[in-house]
N, C-alpha and C. Protein backbone atom coordinates (compact mmCIF):
# COMPACT_ATOMS: atom_id res chain seq x y z
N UNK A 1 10.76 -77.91 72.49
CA UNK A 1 11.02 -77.33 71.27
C UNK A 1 11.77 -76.03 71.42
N UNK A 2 12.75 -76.17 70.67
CA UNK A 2 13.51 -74.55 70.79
C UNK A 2 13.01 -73.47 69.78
N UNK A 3 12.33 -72.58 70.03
CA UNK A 3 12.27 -71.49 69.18
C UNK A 3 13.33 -70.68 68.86
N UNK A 4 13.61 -70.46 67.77
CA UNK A 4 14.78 -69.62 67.32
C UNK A 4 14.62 -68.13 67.57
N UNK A 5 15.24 -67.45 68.20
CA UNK A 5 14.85 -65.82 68.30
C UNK A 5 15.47 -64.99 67.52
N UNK A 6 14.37 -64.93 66.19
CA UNK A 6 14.63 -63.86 65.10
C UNK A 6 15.48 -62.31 65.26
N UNK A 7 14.90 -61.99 66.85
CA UNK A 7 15.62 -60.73 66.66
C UNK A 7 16.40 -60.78 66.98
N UNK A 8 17.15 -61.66 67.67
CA UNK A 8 18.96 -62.08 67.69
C UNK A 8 19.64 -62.17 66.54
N UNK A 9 18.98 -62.38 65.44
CA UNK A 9 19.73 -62.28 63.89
C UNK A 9 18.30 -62.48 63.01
N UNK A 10 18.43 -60.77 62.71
CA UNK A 10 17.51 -61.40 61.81
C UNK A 10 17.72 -61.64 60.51
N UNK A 11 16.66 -61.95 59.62
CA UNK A 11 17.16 -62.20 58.25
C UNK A 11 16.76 -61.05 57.04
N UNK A 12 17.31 -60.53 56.75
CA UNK A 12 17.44 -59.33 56.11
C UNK A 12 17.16 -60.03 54.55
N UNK A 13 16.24 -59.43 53.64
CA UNK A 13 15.98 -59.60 52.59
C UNK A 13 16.26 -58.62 51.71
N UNK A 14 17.65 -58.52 50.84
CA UNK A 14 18.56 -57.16 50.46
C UNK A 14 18.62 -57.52 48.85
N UNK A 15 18.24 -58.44 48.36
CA UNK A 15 18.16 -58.74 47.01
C UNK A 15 17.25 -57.49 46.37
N UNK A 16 16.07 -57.20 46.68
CA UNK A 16 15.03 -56.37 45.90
C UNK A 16 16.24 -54.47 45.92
N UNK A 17 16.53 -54.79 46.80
CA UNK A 17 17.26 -53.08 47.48
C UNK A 17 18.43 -53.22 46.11
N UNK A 18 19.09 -54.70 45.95
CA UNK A 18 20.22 -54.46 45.16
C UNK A 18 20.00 -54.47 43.72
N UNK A 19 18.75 -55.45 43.63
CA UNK A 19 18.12 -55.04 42.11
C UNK A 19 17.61 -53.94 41.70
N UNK A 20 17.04 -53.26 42.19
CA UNK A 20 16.71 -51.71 41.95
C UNK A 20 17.75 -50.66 41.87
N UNK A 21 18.67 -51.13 43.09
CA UNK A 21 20.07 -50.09 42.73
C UNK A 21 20.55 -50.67 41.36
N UNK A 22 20.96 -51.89 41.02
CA UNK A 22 21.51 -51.75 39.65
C UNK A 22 20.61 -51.43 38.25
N UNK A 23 19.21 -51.27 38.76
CA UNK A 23 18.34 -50.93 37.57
C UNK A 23 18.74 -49.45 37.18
N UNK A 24 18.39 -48.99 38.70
CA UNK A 24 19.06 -47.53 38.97
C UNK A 24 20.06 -47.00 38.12
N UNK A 25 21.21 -47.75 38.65
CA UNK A 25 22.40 -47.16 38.12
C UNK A 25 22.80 -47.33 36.37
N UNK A 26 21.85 -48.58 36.06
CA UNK A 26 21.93 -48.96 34.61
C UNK A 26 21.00 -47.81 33.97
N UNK A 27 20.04 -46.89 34.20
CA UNK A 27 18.68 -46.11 33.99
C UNK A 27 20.08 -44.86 33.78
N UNK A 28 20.55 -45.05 35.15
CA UNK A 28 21.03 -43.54 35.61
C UNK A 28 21.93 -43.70 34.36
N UNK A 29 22.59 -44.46 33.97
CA UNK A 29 23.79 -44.92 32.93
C UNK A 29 23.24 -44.52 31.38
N UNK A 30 22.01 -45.45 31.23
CA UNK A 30 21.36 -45.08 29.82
C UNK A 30 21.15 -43.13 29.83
N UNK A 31 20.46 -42.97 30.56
CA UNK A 31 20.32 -41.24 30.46
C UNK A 31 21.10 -40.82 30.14
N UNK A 32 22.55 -40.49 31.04
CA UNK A 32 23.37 -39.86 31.09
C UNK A 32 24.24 -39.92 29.59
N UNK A 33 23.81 -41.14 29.20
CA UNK A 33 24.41 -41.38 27.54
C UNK A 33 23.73 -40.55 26.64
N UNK A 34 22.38 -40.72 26.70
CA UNK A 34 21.77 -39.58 25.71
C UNK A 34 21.88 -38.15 25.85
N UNK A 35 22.01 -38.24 27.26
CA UNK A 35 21.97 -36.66 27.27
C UNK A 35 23.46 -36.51 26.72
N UNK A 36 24.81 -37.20 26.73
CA UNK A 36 26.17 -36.42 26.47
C UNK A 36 25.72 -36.75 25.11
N UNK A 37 25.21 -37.67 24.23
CA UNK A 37 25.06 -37.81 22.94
C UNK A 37 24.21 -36.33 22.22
N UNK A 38 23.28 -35.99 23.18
CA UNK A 38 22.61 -34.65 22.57
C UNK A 38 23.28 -33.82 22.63
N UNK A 39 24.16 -33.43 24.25
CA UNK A 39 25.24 -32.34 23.99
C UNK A 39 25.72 -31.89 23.15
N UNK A 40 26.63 -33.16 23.17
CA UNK A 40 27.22 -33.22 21.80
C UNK A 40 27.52 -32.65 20.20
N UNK A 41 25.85 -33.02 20.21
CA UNK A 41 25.46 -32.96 18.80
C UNK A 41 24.82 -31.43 18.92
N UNK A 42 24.52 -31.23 19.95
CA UNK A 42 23.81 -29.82 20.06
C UNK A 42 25.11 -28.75 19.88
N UNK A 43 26.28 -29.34 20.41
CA UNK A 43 27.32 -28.18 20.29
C UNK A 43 28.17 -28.20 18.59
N UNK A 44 28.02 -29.03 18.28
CA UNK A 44 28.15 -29.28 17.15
C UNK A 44 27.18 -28.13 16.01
N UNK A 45 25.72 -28.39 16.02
CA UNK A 45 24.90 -27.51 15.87
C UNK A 45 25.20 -26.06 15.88
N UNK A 46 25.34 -26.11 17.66
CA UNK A 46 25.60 -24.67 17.88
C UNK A 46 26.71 -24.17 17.06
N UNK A 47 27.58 -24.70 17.05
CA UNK A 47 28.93 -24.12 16.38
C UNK A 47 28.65 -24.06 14.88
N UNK A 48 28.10 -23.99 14.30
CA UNK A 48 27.79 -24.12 13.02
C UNK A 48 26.64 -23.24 12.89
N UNK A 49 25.90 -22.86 13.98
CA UNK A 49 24.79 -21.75 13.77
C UNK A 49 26.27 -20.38 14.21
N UNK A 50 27.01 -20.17 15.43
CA UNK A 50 27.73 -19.48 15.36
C UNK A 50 28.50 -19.05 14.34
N UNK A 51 29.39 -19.85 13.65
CA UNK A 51 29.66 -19.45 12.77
C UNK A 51 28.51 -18.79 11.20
N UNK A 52 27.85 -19.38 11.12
CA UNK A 52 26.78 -18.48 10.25
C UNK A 52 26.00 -17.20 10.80
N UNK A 53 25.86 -16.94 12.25
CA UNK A 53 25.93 -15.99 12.83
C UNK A 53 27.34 -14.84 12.57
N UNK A 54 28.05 -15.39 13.06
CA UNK A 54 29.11 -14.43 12.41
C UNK A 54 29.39 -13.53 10.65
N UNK A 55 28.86 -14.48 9.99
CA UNK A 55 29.18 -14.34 8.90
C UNK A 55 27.40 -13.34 8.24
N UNK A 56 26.38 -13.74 8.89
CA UNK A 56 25.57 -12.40 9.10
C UNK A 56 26.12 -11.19 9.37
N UNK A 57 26.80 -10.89 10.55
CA UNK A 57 26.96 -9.73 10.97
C UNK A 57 27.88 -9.15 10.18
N UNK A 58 28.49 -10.06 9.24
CA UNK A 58 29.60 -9.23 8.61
C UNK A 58 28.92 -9.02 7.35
N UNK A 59 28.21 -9.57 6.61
CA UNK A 59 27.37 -9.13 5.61
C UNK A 59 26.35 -7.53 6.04
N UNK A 60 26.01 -7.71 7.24
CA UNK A 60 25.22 -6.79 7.61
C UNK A 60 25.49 -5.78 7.48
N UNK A 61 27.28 -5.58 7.88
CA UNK A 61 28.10 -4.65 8.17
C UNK A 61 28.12 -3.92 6.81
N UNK A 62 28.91 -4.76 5.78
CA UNK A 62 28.68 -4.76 4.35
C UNK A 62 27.84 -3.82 4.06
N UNK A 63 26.46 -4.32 4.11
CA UNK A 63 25.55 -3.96 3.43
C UNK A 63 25.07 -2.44 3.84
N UNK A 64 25.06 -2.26 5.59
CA UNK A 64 25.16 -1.08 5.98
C UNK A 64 26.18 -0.19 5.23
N UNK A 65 27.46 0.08 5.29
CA UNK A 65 28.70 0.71 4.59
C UNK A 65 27.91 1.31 3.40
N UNK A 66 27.67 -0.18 2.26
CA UNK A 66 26.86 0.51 1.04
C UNK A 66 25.68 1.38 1.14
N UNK A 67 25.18 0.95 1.70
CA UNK A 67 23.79 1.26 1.80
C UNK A 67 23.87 3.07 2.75
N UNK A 68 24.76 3.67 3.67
CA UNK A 68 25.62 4.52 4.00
C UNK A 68 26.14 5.79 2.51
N UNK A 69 26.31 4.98 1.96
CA UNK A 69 27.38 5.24 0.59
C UNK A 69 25.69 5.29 -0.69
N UNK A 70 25.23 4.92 -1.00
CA UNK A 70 24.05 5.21 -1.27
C UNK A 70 22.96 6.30 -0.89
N UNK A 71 22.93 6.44 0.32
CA UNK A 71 22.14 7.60 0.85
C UNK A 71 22.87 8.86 1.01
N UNK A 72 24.35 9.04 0.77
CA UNK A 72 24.85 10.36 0.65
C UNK A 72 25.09 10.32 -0.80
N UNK A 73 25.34 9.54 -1.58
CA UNK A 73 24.82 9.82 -3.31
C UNK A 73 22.97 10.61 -3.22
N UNK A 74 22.51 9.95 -2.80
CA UNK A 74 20.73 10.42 -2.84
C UNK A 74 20.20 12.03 -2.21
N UNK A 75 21.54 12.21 -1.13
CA UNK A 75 21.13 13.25 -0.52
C UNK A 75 21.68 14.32 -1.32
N UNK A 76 22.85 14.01 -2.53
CA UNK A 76 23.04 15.51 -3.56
C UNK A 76 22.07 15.73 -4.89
N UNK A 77 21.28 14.56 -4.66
CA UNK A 77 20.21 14.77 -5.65
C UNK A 77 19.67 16.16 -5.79
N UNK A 78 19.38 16.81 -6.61
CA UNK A 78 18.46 18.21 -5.99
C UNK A 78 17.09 17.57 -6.42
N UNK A 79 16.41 17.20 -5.44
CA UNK A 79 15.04 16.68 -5.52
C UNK A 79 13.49 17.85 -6.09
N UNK A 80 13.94 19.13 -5.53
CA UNK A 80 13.08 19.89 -6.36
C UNK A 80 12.64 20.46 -7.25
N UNK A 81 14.23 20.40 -7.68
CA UNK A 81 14.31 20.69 -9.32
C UNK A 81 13.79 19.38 -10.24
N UNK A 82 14.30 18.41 -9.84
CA UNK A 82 13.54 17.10 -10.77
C UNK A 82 12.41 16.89 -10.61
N UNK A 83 11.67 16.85 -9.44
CA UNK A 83 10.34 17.01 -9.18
C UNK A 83 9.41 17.76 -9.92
N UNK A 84 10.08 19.40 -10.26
CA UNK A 84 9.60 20.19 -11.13
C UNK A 84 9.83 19.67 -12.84
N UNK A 85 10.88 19.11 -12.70
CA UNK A 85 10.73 18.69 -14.25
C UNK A 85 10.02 17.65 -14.47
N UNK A 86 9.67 16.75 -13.70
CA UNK A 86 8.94 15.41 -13.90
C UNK A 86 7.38 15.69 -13.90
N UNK A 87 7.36 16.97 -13.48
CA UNK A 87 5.71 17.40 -13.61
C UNK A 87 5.53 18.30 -15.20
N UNK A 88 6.46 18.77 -15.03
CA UNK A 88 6.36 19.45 -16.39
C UNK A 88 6.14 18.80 -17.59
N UNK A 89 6.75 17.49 -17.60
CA UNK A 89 6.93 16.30 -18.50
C UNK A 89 5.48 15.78 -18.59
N UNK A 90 5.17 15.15 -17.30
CA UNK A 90 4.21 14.69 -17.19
C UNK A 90 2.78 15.90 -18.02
N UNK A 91 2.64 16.64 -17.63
CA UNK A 91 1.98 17.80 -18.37
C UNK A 91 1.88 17.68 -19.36
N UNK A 92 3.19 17.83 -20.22
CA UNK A 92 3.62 18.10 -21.71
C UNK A 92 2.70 16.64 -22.17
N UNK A 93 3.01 15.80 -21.49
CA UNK A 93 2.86 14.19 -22.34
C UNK A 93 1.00 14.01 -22.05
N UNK A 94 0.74 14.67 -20.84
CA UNK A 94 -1.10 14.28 -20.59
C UNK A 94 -1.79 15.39 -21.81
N UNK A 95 -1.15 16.34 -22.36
CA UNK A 95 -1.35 17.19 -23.50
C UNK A 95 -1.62 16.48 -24.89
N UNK A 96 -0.57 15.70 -25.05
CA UNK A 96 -0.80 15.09 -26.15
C UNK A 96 -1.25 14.10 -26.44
N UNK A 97 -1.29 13.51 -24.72
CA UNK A 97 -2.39 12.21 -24.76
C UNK A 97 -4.25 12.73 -25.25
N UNK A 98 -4.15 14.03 -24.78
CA UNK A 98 -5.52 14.65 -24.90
C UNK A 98 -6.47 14.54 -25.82
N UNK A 99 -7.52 13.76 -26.17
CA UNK A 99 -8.13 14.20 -27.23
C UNK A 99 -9.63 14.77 -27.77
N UNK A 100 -9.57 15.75 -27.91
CA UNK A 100 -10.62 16.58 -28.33
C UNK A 100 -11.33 15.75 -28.92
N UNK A 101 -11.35 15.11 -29.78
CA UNK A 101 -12.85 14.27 -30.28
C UNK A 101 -13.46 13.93 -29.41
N UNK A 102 -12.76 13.38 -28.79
CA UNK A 102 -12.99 12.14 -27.24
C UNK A 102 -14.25 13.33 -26.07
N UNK A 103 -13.29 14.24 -25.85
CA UNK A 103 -14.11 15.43 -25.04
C UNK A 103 -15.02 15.89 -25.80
N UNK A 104 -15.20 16.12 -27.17
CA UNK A 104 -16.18 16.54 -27.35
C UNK A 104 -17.27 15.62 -27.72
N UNK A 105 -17.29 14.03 -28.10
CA UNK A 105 -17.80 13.05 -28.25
C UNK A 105 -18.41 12.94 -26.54
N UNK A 106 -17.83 13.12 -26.15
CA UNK A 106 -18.16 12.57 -23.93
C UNK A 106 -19.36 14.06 -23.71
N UNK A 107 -18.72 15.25 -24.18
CA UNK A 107 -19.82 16.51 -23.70
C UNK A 107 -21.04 16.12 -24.89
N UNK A 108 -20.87 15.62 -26.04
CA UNK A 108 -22.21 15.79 -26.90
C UNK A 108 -23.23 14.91 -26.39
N UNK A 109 -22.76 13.61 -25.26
CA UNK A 109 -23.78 12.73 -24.85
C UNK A 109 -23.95 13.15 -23.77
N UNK A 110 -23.56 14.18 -22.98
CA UNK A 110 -24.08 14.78 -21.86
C UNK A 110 -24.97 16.08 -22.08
N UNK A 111 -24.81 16.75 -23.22
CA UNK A 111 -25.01 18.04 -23.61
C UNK A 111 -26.72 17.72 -23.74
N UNK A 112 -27.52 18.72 -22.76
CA UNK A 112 -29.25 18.84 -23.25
C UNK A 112 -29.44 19.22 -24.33
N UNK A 113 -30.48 19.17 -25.52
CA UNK A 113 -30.85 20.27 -26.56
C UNK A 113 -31.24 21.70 -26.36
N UNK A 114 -31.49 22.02 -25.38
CA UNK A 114 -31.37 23.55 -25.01
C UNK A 114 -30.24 24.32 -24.54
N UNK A 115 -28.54 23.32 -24.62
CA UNK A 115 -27.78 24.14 -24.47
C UNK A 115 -26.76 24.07 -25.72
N UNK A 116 -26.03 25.07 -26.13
CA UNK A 116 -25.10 25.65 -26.74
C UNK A 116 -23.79 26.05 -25.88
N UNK A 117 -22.96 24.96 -26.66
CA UNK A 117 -21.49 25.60 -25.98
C UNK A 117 -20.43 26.57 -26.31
N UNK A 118 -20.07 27.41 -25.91
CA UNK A 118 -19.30 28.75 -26.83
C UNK A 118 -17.71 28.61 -26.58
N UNK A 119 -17.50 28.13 -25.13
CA UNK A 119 -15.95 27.73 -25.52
C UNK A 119 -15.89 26.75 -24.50
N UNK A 120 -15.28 25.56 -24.83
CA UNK A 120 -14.08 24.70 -23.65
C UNK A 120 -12.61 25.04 -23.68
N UNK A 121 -12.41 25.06 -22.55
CA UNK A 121 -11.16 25.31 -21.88
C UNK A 121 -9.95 24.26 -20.96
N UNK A 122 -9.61 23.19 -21.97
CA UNK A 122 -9.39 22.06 -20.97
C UNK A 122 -7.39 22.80 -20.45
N UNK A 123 -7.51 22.16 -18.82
CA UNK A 123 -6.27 22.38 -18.34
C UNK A 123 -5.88 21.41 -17.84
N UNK A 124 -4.47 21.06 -17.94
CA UNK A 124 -3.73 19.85 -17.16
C UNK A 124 -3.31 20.11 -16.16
N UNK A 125 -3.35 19.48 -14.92
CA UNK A 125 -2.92 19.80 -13.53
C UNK A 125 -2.37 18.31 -13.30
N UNK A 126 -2.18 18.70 -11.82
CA UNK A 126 -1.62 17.50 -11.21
C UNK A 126 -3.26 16.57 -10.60
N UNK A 127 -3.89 16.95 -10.74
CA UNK A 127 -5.32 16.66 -10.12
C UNK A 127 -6.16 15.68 -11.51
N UNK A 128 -5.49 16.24 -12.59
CA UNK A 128 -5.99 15.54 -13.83
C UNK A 128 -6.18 16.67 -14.39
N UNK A 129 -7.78 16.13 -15.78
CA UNK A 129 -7.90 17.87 -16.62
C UNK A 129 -8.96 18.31 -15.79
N UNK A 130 -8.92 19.82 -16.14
CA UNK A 130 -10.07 20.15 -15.64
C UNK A 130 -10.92 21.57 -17.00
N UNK A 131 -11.64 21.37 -16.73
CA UNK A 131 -12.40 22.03 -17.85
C UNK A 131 -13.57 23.21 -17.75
N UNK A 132 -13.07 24.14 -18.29
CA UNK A 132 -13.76 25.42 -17.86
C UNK A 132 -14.64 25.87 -18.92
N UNK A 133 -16.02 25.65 -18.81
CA UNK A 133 -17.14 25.68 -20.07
C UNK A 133 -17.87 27.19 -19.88
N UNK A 134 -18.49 27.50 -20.98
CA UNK A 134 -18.68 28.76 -21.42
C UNK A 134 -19.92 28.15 -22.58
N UNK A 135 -21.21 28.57 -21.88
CA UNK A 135 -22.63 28.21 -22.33
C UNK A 135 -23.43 29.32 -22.42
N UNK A 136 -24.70 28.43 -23.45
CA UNK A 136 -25.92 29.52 -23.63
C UNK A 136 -27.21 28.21 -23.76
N UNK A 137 -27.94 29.21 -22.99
CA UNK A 137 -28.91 28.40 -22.99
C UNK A 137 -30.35 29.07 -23.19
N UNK A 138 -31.61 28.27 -23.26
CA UNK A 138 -32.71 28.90 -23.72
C UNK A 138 -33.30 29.68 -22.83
N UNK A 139 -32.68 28.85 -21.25
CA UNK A 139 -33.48 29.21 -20.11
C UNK A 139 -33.13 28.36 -19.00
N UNK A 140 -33.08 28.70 -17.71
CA UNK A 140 -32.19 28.05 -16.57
C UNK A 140 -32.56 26.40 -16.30
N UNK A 141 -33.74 26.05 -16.92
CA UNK A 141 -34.12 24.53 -16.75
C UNK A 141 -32.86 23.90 -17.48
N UNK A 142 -32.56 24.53 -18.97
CA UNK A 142 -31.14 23.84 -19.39
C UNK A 142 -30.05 23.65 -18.81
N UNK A 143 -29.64 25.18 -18.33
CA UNK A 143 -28.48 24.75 -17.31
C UNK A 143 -28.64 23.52 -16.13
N UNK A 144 -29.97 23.33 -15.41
CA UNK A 144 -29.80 22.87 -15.16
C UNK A 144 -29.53 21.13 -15.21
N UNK A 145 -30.26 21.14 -16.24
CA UNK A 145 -30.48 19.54 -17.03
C UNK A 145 -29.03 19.07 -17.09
N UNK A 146 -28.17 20.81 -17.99
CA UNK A 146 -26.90 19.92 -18.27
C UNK A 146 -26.30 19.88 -16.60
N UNK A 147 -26.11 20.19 -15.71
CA UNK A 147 -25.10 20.20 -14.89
C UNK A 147 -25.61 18.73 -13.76
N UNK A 148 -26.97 19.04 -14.27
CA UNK A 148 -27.21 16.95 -13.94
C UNK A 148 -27.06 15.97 -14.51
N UNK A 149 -26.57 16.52 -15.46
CA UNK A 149 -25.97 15.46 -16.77
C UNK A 149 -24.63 14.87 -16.28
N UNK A 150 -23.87 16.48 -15.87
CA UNK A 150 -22.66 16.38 -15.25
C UNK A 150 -22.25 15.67 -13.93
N UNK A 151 -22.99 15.67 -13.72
CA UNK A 151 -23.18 15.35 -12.08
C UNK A 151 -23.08 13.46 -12.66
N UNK A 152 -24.12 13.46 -13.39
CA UNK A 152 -24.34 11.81 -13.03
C UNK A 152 -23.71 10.66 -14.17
N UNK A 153 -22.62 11.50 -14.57
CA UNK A 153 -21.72 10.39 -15.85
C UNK A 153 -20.67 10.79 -15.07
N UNK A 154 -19.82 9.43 -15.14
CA UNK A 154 -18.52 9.15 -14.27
C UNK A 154 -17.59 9.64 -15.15
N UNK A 155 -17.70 10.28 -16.05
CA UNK A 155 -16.43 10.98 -16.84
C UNK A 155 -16.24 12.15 -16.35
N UNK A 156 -17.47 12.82 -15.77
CA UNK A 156 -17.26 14.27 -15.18
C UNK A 156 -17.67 14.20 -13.56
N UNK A 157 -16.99 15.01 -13.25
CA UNK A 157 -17.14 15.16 -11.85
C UNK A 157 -16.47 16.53 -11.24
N UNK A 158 -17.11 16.90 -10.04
CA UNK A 158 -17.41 18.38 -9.01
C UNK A 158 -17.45 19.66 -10.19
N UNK A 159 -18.51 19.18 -10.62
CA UNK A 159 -18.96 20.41 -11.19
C UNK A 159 -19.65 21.33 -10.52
N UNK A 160 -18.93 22.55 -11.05
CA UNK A 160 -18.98 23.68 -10.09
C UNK A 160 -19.19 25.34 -10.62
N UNK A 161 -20.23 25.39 -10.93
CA UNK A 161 -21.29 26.63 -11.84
C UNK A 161 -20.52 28.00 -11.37
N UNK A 162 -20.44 28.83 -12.00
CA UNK A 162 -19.63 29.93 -11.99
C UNK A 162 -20.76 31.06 -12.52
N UNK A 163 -20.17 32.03 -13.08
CA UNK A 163 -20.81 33.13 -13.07
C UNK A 163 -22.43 32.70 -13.93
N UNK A 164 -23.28 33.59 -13.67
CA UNK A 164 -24.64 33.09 -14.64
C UNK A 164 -25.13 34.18 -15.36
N UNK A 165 -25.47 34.78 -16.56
CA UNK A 165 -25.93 36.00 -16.91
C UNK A 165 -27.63 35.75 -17.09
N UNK A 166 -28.57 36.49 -16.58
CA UNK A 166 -29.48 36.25 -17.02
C UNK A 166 -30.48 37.18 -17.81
N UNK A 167 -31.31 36.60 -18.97
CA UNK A 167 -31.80 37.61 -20.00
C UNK A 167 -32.44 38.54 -19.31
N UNK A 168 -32.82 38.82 -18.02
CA UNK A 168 -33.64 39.65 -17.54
C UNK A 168 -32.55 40.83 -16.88
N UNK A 169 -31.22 40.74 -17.34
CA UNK A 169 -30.38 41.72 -16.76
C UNK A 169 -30.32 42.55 -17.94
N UNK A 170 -30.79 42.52 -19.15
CA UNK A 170 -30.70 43.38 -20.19
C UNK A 170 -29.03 43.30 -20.91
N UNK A 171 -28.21 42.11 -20.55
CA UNK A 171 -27.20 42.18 -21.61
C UNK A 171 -27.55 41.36 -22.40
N UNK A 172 -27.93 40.48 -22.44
CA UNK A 172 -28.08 39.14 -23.36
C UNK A 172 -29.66 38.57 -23.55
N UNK A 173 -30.18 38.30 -24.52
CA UNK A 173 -31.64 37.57 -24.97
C UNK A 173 -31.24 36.41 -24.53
N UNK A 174 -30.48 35.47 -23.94
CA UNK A 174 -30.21 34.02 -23.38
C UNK A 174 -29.66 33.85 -21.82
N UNK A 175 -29.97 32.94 -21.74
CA UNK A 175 -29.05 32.38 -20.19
C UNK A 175 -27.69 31.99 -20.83
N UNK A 176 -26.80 33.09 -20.28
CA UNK A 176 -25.20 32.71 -20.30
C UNK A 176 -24.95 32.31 -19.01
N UNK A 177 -24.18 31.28 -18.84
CA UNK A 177 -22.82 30.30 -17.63
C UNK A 177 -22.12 29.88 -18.33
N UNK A 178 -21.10 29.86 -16.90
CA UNK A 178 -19.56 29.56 -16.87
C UNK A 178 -19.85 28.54 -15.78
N UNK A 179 -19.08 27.47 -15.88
CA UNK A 179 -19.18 26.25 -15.00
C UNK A 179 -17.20 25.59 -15.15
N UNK A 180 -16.85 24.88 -14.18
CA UNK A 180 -15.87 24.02 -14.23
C UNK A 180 -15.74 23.11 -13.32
N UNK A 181 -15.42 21.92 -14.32
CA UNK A 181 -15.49 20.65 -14.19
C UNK A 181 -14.41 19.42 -14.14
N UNK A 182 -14.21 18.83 -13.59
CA UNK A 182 -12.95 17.61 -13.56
C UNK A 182 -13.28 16.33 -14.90
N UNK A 183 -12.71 16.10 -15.80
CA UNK A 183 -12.90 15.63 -16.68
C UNK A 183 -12.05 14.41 -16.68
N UNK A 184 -12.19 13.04 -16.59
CA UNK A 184 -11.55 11.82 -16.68
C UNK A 184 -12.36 11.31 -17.92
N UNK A 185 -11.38 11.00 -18.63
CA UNK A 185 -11.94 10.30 -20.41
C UNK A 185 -12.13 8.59 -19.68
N UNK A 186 -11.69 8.31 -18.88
CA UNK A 186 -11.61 6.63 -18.49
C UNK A 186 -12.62 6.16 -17.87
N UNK A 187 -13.44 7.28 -17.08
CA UNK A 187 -14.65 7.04 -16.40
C UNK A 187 -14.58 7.20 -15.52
N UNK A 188 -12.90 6.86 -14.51
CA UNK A 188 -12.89 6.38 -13.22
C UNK A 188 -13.07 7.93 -11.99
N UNK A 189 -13.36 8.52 -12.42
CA UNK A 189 -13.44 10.30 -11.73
C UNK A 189 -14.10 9.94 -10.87
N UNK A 190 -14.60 8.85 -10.09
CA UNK A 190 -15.59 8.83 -8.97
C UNK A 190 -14.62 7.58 -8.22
């Protein structure tokens, strides 16, 4: 029997090597399509964000220039003089918003029966009103009743007792004070 000796020729099995290379190269083929198809479309994109990029910066530019041109109009304003008149205004107009019934309707439900009031003094500030009272009383338990009166209604607030005369100084048969107070008619003083 003759045995054939393989390694004198052998037989090479190259089919699997050549099917994989053309899977390969068909793989490598499909990719390379999508990716130039995304390029593509990506530069497309891009060029169309560039140009709207551009056209930002020139609006920007724009808008800076004006906006330039605006703040040297603002800077000949004389700001302290209007400032002063816009308070003055404001003043004039919280004056006539003012109303005395109202204040004296708000002090009669705070007011104890042992005190007597001899003058209010309301002033407009920038802080709101504030109100400078001028009392008599029977005896210092009143003062104090009213200024806890004051204390604990949200229309008045930091009340703050001022001079006190008392009958035992020989000017007056009563307890005279002076007190002043922050007065909001709306309630919201707290």
């Amino acid at each position: 029997m003759n045995i054939p000796n393989l390694a004198s020729r052998p037989h090479l099995n190259v089919r699997p090597v050549w099917v994989m290379s053309v899977l390969v190269l068909i793989l490598g083929l499909v990719i390379g399509g999508i990716d130039m198809s995304l390029y593509y479309r990506s530069s497309e994109d891009l060029a169309g964000l560039l140009v709207e990029r551009d056209g930002l910066k020139a609006r920007r530019a724009e808008l800076i220039a004006g906006l330039q041109e605006h703040l040297k109009a603002l800077d000949s304003v004389p700001w302290t003089a209007l400032r002063r008149r816009v308070n003055s205004v404001n003043a004039v107009l919280g004056e006539h918003r003012f109303s005395w019934g109202r204040l004296l309707d708000d002090l009669g439900e705070v007011l104890p029966w042992q005190v007597r009031l001899v003058t209010v003094s309301p002033s407009h500030g920038e802080e709101g009103i504030s109100l400078t009272i001028k009392a008599v009383s029977q005896d210092r338990e009143g003062f104090l009743n009213f200024l806890d009166a004051l204390v604990r209604d949200p229309r008045f607030s930091d009340p703050v007792p001022g001079r006190e005369t008392w009958p035992e100084s020989g000017e007056t048969i009563q307890y005279l004070f002076n007190l002043e107070v922050r007065y909001d008619p709306e309630g919201e003083g707290r």
